[in-house]
N, C-alpha and C. Protein backbone atom coordinates (compact mmCIF):
# COMPACT_ATOMS: atom_id res chain seq x y z
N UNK A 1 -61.69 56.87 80.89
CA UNK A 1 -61.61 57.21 79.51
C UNK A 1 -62.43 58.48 79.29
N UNK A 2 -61.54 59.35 78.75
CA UNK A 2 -62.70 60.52 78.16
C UNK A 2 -62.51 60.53 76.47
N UNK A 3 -63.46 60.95 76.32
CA UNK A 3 -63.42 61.67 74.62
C UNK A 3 -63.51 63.65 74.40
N UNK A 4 -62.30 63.39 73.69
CA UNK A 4 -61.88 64.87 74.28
C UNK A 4 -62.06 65.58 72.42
N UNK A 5 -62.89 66.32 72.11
CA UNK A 5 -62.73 66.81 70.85
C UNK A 5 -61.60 67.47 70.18
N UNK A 6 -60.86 67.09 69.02
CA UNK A 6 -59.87 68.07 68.49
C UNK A 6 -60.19 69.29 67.81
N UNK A 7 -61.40 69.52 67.44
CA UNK A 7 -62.00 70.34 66.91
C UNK A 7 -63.77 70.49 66.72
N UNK A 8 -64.44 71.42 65.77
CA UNK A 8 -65.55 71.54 66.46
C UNK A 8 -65.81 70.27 65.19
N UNK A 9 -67.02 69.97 65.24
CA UNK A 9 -67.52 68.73 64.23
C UNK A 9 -67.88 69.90 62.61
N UNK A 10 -67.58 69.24 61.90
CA UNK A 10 -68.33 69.94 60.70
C UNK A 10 -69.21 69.02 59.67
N UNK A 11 -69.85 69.41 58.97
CA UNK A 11 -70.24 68.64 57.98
C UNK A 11 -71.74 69.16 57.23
N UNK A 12 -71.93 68.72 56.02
CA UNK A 12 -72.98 69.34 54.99
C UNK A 12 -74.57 68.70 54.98
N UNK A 13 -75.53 69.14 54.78
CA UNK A 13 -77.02 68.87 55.01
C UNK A 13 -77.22 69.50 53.60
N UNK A 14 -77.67 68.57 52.79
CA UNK A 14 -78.80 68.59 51.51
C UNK A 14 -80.39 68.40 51.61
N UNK A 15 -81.04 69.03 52.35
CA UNK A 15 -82.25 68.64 52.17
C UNK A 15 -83.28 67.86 51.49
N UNK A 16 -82.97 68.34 49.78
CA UNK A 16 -83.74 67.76 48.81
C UNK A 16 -83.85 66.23 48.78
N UNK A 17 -82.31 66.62 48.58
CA UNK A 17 -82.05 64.85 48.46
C UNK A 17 -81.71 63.89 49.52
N UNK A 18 -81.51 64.63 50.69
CA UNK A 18 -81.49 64.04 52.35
C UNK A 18 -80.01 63.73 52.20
N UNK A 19 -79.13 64.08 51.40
CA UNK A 19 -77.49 63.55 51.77
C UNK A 19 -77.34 64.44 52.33
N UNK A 20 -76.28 63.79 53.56
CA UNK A 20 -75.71 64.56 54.31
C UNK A 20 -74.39 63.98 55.38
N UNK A 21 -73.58 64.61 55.76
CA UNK A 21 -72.13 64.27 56.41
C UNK A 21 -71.65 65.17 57.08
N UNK A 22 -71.03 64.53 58.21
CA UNK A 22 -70.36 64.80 59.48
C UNK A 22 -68.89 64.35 59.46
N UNK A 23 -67.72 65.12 59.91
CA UNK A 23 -67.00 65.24 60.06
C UNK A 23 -66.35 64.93 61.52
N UNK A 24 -65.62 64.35 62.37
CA UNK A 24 -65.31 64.48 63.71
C UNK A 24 -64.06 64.53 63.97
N UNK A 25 -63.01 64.84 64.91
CA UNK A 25 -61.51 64.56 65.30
C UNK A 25 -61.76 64.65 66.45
N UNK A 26 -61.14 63.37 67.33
CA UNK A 26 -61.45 63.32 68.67
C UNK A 26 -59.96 62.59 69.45
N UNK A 27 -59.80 62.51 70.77
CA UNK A 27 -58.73 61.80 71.40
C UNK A 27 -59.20 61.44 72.39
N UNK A 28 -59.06 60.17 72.87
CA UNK A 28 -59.31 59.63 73.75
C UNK A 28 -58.46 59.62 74.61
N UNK A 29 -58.43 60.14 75.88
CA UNK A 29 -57.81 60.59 77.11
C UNK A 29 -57.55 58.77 77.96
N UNK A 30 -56.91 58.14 78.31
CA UNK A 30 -57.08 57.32 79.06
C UNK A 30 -56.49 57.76 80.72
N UNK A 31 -57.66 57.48 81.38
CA UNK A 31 -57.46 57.84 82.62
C UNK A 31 -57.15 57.14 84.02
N UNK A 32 -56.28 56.62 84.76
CA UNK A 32 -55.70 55.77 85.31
C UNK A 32 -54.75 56.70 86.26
N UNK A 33 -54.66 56.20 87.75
CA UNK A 33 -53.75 56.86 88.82
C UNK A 33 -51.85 56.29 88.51
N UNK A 34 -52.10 55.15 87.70
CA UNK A 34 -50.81 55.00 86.82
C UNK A 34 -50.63 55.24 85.67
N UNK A 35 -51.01 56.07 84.91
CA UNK A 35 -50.93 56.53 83.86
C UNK A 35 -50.50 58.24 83.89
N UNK A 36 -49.38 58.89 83.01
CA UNK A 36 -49.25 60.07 82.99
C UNK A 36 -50.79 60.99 82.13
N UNK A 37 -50.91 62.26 82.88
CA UNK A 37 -52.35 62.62 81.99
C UNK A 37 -52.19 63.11 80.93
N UNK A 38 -50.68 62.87 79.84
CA UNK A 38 -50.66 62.98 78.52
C UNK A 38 -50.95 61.74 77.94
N UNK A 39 -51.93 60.49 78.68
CA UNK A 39 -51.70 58.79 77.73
C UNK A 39 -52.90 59.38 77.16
N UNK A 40 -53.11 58.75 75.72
CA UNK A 40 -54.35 58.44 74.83
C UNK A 40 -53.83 58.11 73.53
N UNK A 41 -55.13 58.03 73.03
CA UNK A 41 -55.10 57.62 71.72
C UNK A 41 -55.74 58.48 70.62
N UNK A 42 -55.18 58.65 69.60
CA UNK A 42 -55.63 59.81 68.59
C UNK A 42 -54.60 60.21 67.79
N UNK A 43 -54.81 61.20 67.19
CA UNK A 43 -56.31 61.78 66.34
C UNK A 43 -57.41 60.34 65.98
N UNK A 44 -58.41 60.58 66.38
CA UNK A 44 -59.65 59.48 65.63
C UNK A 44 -60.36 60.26 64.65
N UNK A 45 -60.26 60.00 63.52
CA UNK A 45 -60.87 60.87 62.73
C UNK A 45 -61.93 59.83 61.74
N UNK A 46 -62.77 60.91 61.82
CA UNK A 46 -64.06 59.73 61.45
C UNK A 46 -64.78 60.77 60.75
N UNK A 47 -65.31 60.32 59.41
CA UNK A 47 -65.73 60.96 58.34
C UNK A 47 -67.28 60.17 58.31
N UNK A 48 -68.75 60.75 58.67
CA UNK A 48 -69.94 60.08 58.83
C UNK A 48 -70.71 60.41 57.57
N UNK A 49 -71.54 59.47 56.62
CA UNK A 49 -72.50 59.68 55.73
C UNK A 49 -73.70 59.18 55.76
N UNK A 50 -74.71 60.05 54.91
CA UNK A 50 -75.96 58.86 55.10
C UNK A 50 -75.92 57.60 53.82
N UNK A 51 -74.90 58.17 53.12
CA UNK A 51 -74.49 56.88 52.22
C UNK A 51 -74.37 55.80 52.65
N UNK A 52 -73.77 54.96 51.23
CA UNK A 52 -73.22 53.64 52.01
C UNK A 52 -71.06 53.86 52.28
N UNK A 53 -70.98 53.24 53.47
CA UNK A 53 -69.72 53.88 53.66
C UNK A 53 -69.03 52.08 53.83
N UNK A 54 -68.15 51.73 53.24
CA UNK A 54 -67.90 50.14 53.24
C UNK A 54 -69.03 49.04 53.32
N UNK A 55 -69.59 48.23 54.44
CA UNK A 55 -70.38 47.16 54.23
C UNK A 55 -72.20 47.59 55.13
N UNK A 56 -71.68 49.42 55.09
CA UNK A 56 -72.51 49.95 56.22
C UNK A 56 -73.84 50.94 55.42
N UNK A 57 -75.13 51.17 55.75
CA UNK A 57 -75.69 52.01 55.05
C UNK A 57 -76.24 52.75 55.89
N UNK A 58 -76.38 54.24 55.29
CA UNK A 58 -76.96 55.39 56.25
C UNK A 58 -78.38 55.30 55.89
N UNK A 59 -79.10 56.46 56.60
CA UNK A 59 -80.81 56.80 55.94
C UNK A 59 -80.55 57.93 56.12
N UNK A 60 -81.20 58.43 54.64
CA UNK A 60 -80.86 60.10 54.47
C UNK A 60 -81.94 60.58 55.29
N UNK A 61 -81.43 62.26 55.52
CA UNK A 61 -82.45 62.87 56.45
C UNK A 61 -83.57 63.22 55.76
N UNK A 62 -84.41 63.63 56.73
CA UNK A 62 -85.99 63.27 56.52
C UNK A 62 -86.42 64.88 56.69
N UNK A 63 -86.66 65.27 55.78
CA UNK A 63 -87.89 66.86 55.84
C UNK A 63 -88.63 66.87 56.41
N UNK A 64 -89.77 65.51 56.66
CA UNK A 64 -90.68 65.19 57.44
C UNK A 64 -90.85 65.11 59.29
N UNK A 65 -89.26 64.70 59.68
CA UNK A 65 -89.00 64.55 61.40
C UNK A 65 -87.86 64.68 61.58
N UNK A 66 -86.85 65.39 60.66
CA UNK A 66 -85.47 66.07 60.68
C UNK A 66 -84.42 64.84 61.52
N UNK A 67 -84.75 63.67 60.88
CA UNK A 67 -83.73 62.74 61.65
C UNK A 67 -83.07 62.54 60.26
N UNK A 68 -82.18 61.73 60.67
CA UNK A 68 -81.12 61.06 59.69
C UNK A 68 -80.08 60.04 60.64
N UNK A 69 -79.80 58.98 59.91
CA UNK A 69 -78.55 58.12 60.30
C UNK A 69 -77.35 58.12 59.63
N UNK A 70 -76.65 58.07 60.23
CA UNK A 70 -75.14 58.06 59.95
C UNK A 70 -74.06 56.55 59.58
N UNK A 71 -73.28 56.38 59.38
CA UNK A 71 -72.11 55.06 59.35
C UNK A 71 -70.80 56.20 58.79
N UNK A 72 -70.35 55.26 59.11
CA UNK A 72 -68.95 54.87 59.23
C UNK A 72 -68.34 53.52 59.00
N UNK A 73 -67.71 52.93 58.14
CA UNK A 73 -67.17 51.72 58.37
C UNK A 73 -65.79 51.70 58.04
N UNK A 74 -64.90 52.69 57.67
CA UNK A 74 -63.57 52.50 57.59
C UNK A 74 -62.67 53.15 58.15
N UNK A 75 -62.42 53.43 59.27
CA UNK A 75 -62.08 54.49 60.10
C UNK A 75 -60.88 53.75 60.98
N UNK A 76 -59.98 54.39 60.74
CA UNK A 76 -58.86 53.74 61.66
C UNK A 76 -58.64 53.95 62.94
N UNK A 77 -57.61 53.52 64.06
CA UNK A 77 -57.87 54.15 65.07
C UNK A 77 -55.96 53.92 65.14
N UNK A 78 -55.53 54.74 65.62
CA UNK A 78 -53.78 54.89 65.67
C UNK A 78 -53.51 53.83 67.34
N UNK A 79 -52.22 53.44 67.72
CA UNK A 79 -52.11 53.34 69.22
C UNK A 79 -51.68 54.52 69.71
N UNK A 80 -51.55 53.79 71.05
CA UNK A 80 -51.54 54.94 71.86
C UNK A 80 -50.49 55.99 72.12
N UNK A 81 -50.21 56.67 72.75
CA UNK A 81 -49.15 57.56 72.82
C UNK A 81 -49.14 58.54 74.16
N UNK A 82 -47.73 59.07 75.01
CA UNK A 82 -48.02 58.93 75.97
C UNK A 82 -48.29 59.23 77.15
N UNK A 83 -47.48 57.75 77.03
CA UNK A 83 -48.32 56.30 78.22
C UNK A 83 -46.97 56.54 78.96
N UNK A 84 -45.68 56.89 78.77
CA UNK A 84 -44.89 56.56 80.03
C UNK A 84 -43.99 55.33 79.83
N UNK A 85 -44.22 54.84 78.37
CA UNK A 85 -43.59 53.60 78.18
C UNK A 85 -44.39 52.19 78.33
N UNK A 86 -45.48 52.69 78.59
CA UNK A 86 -46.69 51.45 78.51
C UNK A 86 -47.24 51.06 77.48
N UNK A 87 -46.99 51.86 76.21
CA UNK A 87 -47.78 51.85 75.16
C UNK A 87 -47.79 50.65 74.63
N UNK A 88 -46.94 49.56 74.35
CA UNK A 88 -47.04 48.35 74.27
C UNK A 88 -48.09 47.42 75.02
N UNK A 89 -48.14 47.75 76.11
CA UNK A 89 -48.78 46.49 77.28
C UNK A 89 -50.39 47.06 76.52
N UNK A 90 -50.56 48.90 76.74
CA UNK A 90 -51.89 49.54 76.21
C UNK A 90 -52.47 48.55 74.90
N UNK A 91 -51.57 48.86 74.02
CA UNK A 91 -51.79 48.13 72.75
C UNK A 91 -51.94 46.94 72.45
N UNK A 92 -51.25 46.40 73.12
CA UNK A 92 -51.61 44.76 72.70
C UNK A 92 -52.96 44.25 73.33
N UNK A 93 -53.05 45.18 75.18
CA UNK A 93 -54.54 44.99 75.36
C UNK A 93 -55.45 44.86 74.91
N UNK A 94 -55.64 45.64 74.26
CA UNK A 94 -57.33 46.52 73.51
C UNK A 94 -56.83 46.45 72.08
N UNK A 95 -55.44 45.80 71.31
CA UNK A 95 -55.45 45.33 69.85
C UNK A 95 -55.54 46.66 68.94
N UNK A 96 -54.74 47.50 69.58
CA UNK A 96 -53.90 49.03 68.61
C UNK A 96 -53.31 48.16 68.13
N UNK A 97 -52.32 49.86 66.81
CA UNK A 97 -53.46 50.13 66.25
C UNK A 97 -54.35 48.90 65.39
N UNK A 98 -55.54 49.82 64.98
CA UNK A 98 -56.42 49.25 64.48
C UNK A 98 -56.53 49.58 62.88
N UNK A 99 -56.62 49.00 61.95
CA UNK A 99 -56.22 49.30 60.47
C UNK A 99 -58.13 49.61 60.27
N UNK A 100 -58.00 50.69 58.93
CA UNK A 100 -59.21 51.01 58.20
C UNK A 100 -59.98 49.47 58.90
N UNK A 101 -61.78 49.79 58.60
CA UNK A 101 -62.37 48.84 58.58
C UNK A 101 -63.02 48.69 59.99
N UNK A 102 -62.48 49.54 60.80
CA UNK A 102 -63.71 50.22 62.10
C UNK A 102 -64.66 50.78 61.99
N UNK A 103 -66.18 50.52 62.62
CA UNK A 103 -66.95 51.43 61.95
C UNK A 103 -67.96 51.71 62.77
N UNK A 104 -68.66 53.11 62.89
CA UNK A 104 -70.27 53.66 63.56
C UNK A 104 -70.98 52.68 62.58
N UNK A 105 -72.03 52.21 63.17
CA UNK A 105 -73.50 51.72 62.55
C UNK A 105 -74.39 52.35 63.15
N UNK A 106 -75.33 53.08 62.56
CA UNK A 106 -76.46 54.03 62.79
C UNK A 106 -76.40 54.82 63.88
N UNK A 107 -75.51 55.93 63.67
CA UNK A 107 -75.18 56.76 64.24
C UNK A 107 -76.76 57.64 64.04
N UNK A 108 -77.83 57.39 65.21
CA UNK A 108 -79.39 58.73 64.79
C UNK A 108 -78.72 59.86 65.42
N UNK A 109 -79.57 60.94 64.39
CA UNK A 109 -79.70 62.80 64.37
C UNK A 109 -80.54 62.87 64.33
N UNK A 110 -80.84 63.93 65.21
CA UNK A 110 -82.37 64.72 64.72
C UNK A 110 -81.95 66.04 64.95
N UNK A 111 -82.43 66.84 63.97
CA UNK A 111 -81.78 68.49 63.67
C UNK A 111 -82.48 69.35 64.16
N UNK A 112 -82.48 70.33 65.36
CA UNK A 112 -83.80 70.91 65.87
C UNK A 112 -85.01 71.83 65.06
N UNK A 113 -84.06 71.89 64.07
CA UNK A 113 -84.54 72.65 63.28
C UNK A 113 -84.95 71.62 61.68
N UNK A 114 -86.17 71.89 61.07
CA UNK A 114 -86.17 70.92 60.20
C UNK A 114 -86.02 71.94 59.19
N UNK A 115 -85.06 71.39 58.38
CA UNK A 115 -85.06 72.25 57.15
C UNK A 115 -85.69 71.41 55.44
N UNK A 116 -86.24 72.32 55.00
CA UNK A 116 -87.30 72.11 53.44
C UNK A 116 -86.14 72.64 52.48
N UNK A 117 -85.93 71.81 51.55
CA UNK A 117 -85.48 71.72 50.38
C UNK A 117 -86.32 72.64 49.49
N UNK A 118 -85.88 72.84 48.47
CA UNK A 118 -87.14 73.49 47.24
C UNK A 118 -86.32 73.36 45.55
């Protein structure tokens, strides 16, 4: 399995008030000597806050040691695609797709740089 990025990550840093969010699009490569090297799964697109994101809560970042935590809790995940005609056997394996309601729990950051609000 790899995790292969669709793009670069983006997302916003508020200092004052420590909100802040991450953006990701990723595909997961599945890797197997029977598998063609177009099988995976994706787009995964996952939207991260220090909010509360469904039943999940972030901790805003800190001025003090430039960390912050992240969640995620509603994030879908698509099946797979291909596979060569396996995508069924893939899916029913590992229980593709997966509906909203997947989620990061405390995803830690620390920003090398600490940035001050004013």
């Amino acid at each position: 399995m790899r995790f292969v990025p669709l793009a670069d990550a983006t997302g916003t840093l508020i200092p004052l008030t420590g909100e802040a969010t991450a953006a990701v699009s990723y595909r997961i490569s599945l890797v197997h000597p029977l598998l063609p090297d177009t099988c995976g799964i994706g787009p995964i697109d996952i939207n991260l806050t220090t909010d509360q994101d469904g039943d999940y809560l972030g901790v805003p970042y800190s001025m003090d040691d430039g960390t912050v935590t992240y969640v995620n809790g509603t994030f879908g995940v698509p099946g797979s695609d291909g596979c060569g005609g396996l995508e069924p056997s893939i899916d029913g394996l590992i229980g593709l797709p997966a509906p909203s309601g997947n989620y990061v729990d405390a995803l830690h950051g620390q920003f090398d740089t600490i940035f001050v609000g004013s």
